[in-house]
Protein backbone atom coordinates (compact mmCIF):
# COMPACT_ATOMS: atom_id res chain seq x y z
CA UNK A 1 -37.39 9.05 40.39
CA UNK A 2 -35.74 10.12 37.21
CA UNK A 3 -34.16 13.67 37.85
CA UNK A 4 -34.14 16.68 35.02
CA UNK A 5 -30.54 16.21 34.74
CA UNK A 6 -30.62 12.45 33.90
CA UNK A 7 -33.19 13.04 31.18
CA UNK A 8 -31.18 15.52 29.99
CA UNK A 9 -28.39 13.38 30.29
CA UNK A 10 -30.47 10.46 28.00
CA UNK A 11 -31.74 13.27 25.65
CA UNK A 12 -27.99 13.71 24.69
CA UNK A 13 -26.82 10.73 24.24
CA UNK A 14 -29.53 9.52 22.02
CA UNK A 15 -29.11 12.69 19.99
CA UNK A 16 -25.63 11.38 19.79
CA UNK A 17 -26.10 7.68 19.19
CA UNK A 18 -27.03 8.08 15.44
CA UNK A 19 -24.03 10.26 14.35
CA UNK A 20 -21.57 7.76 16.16
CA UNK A 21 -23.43 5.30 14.47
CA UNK A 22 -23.12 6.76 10.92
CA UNK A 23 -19.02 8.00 11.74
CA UNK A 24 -17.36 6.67 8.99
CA UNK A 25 -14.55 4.14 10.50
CA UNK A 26 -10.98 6.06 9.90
CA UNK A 27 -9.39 3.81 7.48
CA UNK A 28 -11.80 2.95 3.65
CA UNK A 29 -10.28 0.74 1.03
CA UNK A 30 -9.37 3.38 -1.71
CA UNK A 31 -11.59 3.00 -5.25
CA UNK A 32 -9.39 1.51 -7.66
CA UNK A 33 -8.05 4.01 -10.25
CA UNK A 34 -9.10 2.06 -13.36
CA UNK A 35 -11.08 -0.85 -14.61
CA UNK A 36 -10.56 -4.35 -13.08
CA UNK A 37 -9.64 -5.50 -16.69
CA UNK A 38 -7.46 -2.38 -17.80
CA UNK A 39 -4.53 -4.17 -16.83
CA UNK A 40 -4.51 -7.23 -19.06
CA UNK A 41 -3.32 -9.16 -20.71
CA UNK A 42 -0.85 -8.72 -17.66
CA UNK A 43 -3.21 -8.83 -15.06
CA UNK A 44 -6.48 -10.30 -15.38
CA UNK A 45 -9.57 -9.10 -14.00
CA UNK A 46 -10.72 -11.51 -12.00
CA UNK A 47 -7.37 -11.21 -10.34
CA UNK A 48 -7.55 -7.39 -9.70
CA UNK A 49 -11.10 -8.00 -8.63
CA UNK A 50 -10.20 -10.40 -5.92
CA UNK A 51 -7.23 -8.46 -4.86
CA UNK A 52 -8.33 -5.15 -4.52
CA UNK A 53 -12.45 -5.97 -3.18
CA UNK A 54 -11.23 -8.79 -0.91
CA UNK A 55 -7.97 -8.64 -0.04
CA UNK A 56 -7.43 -5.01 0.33
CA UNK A 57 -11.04 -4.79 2.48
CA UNK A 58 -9.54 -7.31 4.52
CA UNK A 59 -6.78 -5.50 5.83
CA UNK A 60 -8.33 -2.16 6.00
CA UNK A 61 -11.16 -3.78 7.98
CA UNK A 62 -8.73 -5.57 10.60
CA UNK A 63 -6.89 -2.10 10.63
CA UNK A 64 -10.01 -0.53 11.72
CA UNK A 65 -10.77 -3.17 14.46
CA UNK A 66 -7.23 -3.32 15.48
CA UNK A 67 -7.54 0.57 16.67
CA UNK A 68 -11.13 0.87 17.13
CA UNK A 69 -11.82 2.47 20.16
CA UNK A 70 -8.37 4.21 20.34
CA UNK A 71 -9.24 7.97 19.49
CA UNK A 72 -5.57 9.02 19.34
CA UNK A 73 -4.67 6.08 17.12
CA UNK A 74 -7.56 6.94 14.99
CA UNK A 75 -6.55 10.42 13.91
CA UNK A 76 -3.56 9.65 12.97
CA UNK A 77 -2.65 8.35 8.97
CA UNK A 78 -1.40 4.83 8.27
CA UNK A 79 1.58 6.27 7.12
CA UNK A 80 1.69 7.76 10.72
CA UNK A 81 1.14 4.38 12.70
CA UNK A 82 3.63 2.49 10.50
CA UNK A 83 6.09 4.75 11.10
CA UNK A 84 5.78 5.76 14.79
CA UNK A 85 5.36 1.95 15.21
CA UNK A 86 7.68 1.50 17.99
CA UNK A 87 5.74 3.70 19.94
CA UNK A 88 1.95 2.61 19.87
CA UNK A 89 0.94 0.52 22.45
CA UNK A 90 2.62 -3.37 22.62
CA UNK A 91 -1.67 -4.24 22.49
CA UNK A 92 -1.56 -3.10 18.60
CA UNK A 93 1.85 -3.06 17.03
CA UNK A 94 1.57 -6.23 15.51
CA UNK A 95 -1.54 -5.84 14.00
CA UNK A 96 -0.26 -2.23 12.56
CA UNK A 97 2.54 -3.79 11.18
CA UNK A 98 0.35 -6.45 8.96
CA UNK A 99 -2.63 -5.09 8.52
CA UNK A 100 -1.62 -0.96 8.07
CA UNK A 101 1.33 -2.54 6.08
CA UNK A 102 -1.34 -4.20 4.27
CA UNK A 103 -3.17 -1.48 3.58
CA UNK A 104 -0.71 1.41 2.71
CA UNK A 105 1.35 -1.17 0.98
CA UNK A 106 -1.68 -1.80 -1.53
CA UNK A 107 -3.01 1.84 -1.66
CA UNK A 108 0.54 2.74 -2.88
CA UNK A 109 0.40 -0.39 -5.06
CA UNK A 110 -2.49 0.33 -7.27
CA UNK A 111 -1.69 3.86 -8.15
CA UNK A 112 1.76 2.66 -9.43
CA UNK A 113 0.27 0.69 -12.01
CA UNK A 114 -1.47 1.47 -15.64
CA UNK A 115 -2.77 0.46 -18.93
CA UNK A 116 0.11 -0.67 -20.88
CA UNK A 117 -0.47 2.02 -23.42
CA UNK A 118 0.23 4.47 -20.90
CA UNK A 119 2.81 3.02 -19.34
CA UNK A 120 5.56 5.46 -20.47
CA UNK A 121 9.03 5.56 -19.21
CA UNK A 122 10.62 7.65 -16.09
CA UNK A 123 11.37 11.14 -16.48
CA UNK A 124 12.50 14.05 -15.12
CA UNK A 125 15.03 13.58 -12.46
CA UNK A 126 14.03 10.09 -11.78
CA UNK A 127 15.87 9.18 -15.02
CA UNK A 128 19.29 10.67 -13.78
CA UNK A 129 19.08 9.01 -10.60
CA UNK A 130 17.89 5.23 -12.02
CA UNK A 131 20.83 5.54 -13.84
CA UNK A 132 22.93 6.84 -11.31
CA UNK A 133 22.05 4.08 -9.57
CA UNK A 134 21.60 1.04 -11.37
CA UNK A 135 22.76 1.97 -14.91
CA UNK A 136 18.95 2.92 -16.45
CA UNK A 137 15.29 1.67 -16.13
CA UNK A 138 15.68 -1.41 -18.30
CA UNK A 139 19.26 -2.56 -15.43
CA UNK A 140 16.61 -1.51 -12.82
CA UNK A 141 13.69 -3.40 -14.08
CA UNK A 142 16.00 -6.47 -14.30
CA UNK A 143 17.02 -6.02 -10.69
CA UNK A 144 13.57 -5.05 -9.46
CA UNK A 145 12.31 -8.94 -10.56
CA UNK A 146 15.45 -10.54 -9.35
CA UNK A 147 14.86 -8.86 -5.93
CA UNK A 148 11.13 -10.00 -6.08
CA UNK A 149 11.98 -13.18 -7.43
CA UNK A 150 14.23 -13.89 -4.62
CA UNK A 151 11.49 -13.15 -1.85
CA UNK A 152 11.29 -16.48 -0.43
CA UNK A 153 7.21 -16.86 0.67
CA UNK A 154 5.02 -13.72 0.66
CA UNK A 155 6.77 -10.30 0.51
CA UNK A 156 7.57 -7.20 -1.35
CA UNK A 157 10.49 -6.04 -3.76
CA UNK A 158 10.84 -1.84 -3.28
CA UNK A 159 12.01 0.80 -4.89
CA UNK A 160 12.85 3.66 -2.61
CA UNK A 161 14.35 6.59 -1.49
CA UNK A 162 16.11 7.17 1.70
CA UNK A 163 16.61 9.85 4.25
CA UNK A 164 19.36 10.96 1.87
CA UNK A 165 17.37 11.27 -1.08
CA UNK A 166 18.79 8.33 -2.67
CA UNK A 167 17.29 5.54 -4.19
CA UNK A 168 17.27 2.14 -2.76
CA UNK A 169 16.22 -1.47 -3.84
CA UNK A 170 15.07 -4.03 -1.69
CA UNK A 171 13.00 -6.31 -0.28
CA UNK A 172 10.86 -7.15 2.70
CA UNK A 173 8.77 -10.31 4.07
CA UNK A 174 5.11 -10.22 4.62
CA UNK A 175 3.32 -6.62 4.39
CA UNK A 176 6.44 -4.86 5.98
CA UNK A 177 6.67 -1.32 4.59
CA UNK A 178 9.60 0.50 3.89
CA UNK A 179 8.22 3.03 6.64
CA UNK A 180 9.23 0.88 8.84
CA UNK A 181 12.74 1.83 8.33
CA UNK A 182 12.74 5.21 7.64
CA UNK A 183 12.22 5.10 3.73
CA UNK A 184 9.29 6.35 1.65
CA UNK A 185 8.18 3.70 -1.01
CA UNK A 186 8.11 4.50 -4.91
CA UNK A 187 6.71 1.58 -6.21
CA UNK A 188 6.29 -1.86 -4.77
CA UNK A 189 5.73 -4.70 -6.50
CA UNK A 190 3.50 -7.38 -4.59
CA UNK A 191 4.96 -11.48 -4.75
CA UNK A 192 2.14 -12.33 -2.83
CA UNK A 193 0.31 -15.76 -4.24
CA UNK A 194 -2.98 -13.74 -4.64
CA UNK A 195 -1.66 -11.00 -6.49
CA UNK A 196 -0.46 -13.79 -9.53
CA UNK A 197 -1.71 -16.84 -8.53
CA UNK A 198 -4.30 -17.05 -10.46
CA UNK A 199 -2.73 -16.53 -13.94
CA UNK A 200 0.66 -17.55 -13.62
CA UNK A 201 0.12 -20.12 -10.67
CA UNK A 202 3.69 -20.92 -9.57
CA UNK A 203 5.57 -18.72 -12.61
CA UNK A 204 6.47 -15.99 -10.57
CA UNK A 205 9.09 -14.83 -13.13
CA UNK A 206 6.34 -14.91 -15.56
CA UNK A 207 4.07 -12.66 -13.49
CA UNK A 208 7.06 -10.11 -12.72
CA UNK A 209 8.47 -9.96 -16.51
CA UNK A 210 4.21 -8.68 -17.01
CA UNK A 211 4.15 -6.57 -14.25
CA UNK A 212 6.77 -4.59 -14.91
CA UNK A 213 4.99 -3.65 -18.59
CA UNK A 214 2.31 -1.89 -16.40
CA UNK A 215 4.16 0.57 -14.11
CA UNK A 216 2.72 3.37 -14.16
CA UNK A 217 6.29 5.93 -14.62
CA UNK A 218 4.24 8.85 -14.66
CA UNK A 219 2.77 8.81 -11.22
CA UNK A 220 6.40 6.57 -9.85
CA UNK A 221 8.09 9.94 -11.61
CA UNK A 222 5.68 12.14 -10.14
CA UNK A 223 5.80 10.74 -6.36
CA UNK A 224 9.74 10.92 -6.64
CA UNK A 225 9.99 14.43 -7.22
CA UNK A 226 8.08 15.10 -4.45
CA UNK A 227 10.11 12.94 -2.47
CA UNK A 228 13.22 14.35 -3.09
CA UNK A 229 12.84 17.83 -2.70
């Protein structure tokens, strides 16, 4: 015979049921901050389209599966997980590593890129230190693509700053984030296939000459001097 408790028990839980049911998962692909086609002639839409809707979802959604069920893991940010990676459980790292790289790696991504009318230049005490260390943005944006271009497969070229504050250029394979190391990404431009591939087919340089006409310096400027307080 069914007891008062244990209908009080099944009251509860399908009280319950619909909320868990309607919980939004803790990672959602970000909305893009512009139109798919405000980035051309540079970037064309169908490009941005595919990069952001599919790709993007992709790694948030294996992200979300990767830690499902894992109510610790879940509060935390990506930036968290990425870099306290050495500590989650051996069960998940890897898939933090690709798929949260994935993900914060792309968040950060879009926002550091614009309309080319609006494109500006750095400012503020991002100028001193570009110059400071690589002898002003148009030295930098020359050794930005050369560190891209020289990403052999899929991988990232990053622009950084350091525990110190300073600024550092380089490179990583796959969706590896700077986080990983200790650093805290600026801007990070993508040599994945499917973020040119489509356009420029095998002309990376082409693609990373274009790119670097849509940075957006405002927001890089912006993120830097919160960064280096």
């Amino acid at each position: 015979m069914m007891t008062r408790r244990t209908l009080l028990e099944l009251a509860a839980l399908s009280a319950a049921s619909p909320a868990a049911q309607a919980a939004e998962p803790p990672f959602v692909l970000p909305k893009l901050p512009y139109a798919y086609d405000a980035l051309e002639p540079y970037i064309d839409a169908q490009t941005m389209q595919i990069h952001h809707d599919k790709h993007h979802q992709a790694y948030v959604d294996n992200l979300n599966k990767a830690i499902s069920g894992d109510a610790a893991l879940s509060r935390l940010s990506v930036e968290e997980l990425l870099q306290r990676l050495d500590a989650l459980p051996a069960a998940v790292r890897t898939a933090v590593r690709n798929q949260g790289g994935g993900h914060a790696n792309h968040s950060l991504f879009w926002q550091t890129l614009c309309t080319s009318s609006k494109s500006g230049k750095p400012a503020g005490r991002l100028t001193a230190a570009l110059d400071r260390s690589f002898g002003g943005q148009d030295k930098f944006e020359e050794k930005l693509q050369a560190s891209a271009l020289g990403v052999f497969g899929s991988g990232w070229a990053w622009l950084s700053v350091d525990s110190g504050k300073n600024l550092v250029l380089d490179s990583a394979p796959n969706q590896d984030s700077p986080l990983l190391s200790g650093k805290r990404p600026l801007l990070g431009i993508d040599v994945w296939e499917h973020a040119y591939y489509l356009k420029y087919q095998n002309r990376r340089a082409d693609y990373l000459k274009a790119i670097v006409k849509v940075i957006n310096w405002d927001f890089v400027t912006a993120r830097y001097e919160d960064l280096a307080k």
